[in-house]
N, C-alpha and C. Protein backbone atom coordinates (compact mmCIF):
# COMPACT_ATOMS: atom_id res chain seq x y z
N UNK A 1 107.81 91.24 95.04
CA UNK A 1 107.48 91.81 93.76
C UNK A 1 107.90 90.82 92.68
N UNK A 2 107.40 90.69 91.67
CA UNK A 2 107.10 89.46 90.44
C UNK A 2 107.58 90.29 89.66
N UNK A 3 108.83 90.06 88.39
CA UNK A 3 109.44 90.72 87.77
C UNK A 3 109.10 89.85 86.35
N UNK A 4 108.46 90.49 85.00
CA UNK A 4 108.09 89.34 84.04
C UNK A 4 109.33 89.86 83.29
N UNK A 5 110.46 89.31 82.38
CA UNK A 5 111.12 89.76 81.07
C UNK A 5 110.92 89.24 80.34
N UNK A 6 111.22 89.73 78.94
CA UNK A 6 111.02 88.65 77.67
C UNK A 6 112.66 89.10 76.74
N UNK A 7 113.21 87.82 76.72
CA UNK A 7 114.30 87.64 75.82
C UNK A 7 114.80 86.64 74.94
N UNK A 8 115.97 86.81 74.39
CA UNK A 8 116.17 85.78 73.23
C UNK A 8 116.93 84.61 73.85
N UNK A 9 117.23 83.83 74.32
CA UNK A 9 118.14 82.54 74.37
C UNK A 9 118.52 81.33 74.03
N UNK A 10 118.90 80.67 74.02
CA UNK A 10 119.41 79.23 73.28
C UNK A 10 118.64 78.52 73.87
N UNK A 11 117.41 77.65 73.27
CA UNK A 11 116.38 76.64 73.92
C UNK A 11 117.01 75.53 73.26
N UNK A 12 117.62 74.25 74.74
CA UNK A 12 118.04 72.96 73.77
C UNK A 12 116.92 72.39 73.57
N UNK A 13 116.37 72.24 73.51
CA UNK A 13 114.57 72.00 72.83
C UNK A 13 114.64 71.77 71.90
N UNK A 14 114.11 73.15 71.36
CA UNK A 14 114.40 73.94 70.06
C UNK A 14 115.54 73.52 69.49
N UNK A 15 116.83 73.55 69.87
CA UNK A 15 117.62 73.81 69.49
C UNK A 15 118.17 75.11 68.20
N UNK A 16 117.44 76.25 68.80
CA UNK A 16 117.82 77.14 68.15
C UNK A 16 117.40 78.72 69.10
N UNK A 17 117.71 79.96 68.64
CA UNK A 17 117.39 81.24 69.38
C UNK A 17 116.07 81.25 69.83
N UNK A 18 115.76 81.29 70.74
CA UNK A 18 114.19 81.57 70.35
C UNK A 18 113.52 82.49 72.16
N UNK A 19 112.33 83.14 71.71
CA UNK A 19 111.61 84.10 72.57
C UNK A 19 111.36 83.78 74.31
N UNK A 20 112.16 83.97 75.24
CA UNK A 20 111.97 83.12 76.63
C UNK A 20 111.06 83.90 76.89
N UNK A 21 110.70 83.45 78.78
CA UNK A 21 110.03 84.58 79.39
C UNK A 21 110.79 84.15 80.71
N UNK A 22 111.53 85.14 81.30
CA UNK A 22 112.19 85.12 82.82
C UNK A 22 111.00 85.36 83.94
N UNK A 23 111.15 84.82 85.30
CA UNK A 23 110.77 84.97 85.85
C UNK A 23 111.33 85.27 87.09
N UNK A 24 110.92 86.55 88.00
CA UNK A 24 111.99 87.07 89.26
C UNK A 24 111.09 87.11 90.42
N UNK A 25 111.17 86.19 91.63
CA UNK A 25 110.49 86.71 92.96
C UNK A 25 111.40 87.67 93.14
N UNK A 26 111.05 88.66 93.73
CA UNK A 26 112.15 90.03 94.08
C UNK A 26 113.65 89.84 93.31
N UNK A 27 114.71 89.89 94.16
CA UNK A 27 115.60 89.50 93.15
C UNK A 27 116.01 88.20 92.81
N UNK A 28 115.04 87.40 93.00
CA UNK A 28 115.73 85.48 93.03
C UNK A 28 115.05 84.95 91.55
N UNK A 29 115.54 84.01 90.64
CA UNK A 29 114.91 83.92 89.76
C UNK A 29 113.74 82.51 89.93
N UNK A 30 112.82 82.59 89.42
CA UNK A 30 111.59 81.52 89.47
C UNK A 30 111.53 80.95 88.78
N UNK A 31 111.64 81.32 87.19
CA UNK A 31 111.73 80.08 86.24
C UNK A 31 112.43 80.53 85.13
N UNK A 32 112.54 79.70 83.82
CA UNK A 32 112.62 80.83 82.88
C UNK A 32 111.95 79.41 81.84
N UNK A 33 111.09 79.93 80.69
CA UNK A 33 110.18 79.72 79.92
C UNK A 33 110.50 79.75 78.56
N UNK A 34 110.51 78.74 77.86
CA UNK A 34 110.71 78.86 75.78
C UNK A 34 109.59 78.95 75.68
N UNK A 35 109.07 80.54 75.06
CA UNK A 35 107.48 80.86 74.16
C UNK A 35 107.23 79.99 73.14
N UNK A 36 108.17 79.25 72.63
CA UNK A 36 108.16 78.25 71.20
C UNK A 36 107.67 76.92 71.81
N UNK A 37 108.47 76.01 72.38
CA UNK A 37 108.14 74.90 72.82
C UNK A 37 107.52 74.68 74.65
N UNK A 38 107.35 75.68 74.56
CA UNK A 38 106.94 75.69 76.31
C UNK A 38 107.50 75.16 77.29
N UNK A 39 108.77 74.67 77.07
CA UNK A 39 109.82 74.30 77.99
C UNK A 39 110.54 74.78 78.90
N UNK A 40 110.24 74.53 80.34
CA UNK A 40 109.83 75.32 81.68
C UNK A 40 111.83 74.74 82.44
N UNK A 41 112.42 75.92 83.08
CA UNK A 41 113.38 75.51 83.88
C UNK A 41 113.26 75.97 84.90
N UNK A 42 112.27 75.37 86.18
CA UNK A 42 112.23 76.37 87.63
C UNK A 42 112.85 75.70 88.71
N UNK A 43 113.09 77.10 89.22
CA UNK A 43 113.54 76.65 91.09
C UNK A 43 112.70 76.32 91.78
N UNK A 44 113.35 75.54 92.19
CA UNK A 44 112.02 75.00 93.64
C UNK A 44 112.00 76.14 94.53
N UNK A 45 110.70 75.93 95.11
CA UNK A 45 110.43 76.58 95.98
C UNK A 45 110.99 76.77 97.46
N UNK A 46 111.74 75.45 97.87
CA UNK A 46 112.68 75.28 98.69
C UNK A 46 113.50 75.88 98.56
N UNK A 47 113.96 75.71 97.45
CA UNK A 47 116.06 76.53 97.42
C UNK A 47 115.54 77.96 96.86
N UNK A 48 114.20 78.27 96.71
CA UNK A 48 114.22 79.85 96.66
C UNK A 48 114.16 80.53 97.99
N UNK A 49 113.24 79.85 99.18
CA UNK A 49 113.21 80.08 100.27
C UNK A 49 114.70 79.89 101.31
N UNK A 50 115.57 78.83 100.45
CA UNK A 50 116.67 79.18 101.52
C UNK A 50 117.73 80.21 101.19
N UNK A 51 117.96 80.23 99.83
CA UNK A 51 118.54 81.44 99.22
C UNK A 51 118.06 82.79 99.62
N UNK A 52 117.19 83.09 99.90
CA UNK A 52 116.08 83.96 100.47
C UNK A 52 116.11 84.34 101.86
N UNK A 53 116.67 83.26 102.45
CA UNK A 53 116.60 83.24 104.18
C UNK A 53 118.39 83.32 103.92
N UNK A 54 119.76 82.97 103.70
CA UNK A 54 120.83 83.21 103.53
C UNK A 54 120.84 85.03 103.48
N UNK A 55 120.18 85.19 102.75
CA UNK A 55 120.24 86.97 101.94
C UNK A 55 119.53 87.43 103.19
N UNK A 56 118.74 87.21 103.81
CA UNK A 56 118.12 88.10 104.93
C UNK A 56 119.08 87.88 105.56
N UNK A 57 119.41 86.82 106.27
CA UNK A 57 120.47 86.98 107.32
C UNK A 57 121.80 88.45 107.29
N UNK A 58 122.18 88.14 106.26
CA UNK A 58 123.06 88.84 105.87
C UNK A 58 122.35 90.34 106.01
N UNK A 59 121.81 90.88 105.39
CA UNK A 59 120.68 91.92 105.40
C UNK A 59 121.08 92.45 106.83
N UNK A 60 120.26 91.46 107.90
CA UNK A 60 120.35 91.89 109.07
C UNK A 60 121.75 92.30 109.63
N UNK A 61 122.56 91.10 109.41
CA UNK A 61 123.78 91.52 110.09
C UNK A 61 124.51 92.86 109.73
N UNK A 62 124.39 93.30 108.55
CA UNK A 62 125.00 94.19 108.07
C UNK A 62 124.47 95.82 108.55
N UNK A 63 123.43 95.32 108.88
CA UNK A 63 122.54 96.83 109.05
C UNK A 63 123.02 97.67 109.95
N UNK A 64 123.50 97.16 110.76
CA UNK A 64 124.19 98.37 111.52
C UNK A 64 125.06 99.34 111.24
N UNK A 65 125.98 98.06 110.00
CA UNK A 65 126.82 99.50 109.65
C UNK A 65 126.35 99.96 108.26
N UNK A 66 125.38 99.82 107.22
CA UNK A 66 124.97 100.20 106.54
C UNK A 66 124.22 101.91 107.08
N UNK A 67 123.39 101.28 108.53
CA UNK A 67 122.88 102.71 108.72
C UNK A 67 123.67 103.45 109.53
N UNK A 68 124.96 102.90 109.95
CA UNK A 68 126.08 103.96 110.66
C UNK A 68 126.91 105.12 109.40
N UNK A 69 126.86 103.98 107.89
CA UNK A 69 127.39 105.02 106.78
C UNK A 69 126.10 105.93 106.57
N UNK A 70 124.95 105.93 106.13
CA UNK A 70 123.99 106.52 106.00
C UNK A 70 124.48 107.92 107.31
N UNK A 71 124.31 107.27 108.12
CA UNK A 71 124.05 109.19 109.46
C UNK A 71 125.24 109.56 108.79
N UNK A 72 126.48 108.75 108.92
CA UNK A 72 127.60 109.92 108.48
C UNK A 72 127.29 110.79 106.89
N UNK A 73 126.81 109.89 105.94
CA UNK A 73 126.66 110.72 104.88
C UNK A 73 125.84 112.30 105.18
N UNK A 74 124.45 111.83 105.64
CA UNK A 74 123.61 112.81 106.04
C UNK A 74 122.59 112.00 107.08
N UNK A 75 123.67 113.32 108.17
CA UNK A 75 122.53 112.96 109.45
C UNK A 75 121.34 113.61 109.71
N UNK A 76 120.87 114.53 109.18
CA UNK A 76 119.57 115.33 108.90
C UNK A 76 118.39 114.65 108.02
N UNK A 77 118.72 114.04 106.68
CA UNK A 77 117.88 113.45 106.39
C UNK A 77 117.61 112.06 107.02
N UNK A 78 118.71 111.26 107.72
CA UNK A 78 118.72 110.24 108.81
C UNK A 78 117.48 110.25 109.54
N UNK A 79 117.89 111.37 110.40
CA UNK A 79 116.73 111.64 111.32
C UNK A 79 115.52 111.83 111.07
N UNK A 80 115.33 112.75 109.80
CA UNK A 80 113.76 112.98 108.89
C UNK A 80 113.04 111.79 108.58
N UNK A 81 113.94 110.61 108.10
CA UNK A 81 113.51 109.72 107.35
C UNK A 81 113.06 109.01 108.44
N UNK A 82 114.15 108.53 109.65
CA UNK A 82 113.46 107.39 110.13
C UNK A 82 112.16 106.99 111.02
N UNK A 83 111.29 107.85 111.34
CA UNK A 83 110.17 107.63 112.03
C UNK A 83 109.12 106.68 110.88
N UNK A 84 109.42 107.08 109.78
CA UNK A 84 108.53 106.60 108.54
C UNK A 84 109.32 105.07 108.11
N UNK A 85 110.41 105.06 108.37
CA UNK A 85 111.19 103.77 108.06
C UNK A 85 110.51 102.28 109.20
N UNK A 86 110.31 103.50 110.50
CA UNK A 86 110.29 102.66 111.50
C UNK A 86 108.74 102.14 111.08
N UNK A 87 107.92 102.75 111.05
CA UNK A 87 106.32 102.42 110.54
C UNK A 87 106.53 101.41 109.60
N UNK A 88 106.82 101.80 108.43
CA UNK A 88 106.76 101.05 107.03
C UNK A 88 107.56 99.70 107.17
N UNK A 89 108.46 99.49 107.54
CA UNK A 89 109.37 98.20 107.55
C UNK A 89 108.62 97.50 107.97
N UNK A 90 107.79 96.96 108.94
CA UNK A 90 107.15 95.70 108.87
C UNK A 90 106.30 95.50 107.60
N UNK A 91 105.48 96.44 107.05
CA UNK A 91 105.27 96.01 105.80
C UNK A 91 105.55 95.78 104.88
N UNK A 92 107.02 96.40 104.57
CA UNK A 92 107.81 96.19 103.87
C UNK A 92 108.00 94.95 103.51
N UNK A 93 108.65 94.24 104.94
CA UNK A 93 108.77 92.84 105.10
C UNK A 93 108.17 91.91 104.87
N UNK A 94 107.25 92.01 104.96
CA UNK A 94 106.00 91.24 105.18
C UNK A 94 105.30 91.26 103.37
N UNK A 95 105.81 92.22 102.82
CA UNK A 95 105.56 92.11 101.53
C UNK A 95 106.63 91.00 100.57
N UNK A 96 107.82 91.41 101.37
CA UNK A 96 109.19 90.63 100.32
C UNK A 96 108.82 89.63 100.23
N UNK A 97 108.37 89.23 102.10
CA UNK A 97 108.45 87.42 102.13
C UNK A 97 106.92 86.89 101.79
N UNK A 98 106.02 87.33 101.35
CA UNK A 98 104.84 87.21 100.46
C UNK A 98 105.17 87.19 99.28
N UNK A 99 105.43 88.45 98.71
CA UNK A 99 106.11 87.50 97.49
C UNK A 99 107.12 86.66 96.62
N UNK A 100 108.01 86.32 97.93
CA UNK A 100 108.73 85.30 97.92
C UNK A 100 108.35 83.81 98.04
N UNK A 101 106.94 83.55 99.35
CA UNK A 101 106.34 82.79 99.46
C UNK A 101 105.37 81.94 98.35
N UNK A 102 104.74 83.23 97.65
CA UNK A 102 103.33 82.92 97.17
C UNK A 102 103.91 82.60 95.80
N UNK A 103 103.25 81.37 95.02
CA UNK A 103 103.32 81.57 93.48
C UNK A 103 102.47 82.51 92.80
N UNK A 104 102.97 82.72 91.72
CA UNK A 104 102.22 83.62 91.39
C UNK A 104 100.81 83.31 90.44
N UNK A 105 99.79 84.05 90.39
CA UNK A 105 98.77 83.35 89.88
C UNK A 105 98.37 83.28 88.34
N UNK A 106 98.47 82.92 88.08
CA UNK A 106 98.28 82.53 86.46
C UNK A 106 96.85 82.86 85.53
C-alpha cells in the first residue's frame, strides 16, 4: 500500500519552510519531495527491499507467540477467525511484497 502525505519541512534547497510530499511503501519510506524546488531524497530500492526482508523475518519468527497471546486473549474468536486468515494470507502477502516491489506509477 502507497501512503501519499503532504507537510511542512526545512528544504536545504530552499533554504527555508516549505510544502514536502512523503512517500510510504507500506510502512518503509520511498522518498520525500520539496513542492517548491522539486528536490527529491529517495531510498533505493535495494535498502527498501532489505529493510523489508529484515522486518519479515522477524514477522515470522515472532508469530508463534504473537498467535499463542491472541488464543489466550480470546480463544473463540481465534478459532472463528482463522479459516479466513488461512485463505486470505497468501494474498495478503503477495500484496505487501507488490507493493513493496513495484514503483509506483506516476
Amino acid at each position: 500500500m502507497t501512503t501519499k502525505l503532504k507537510t511542512f519541512l526545512f528544504c536545504l534547497h530552499c533554504n527555508q519552510e516549505t510544502e514536502h510530499t512523503i512517500i510510504y511503501k507500506g510502512e518503509y519510506l520511498e522518498y520525500i519531495k520539496c513542492n517548491i524546488c522539486q528536490n527529491e531524497i529517495k531510498i533505493s530500492r535495494e535498502k527498501l527491499v532489505e529493510i523489508y526482508t529484515a522486518d519479515f523475518i522477524d514477522r515470522v519468527l515472532t508469530k508463534p507467540h504473537r498467535l499463542t497471546e491472541e488464543i489466550k486473549r480470546d480463544l473463540s474468536g481465534f478459532l472463528k477467525s482463522i479459516p479466513i486468515r488461512i485463505l486470505t494470507k497468501p494474498y495478503r502477502l503477495a500484496k505487501e511484497l507488490g507493493d513493496i516491489l513495484h514503483q509506483e506509477k506516476k
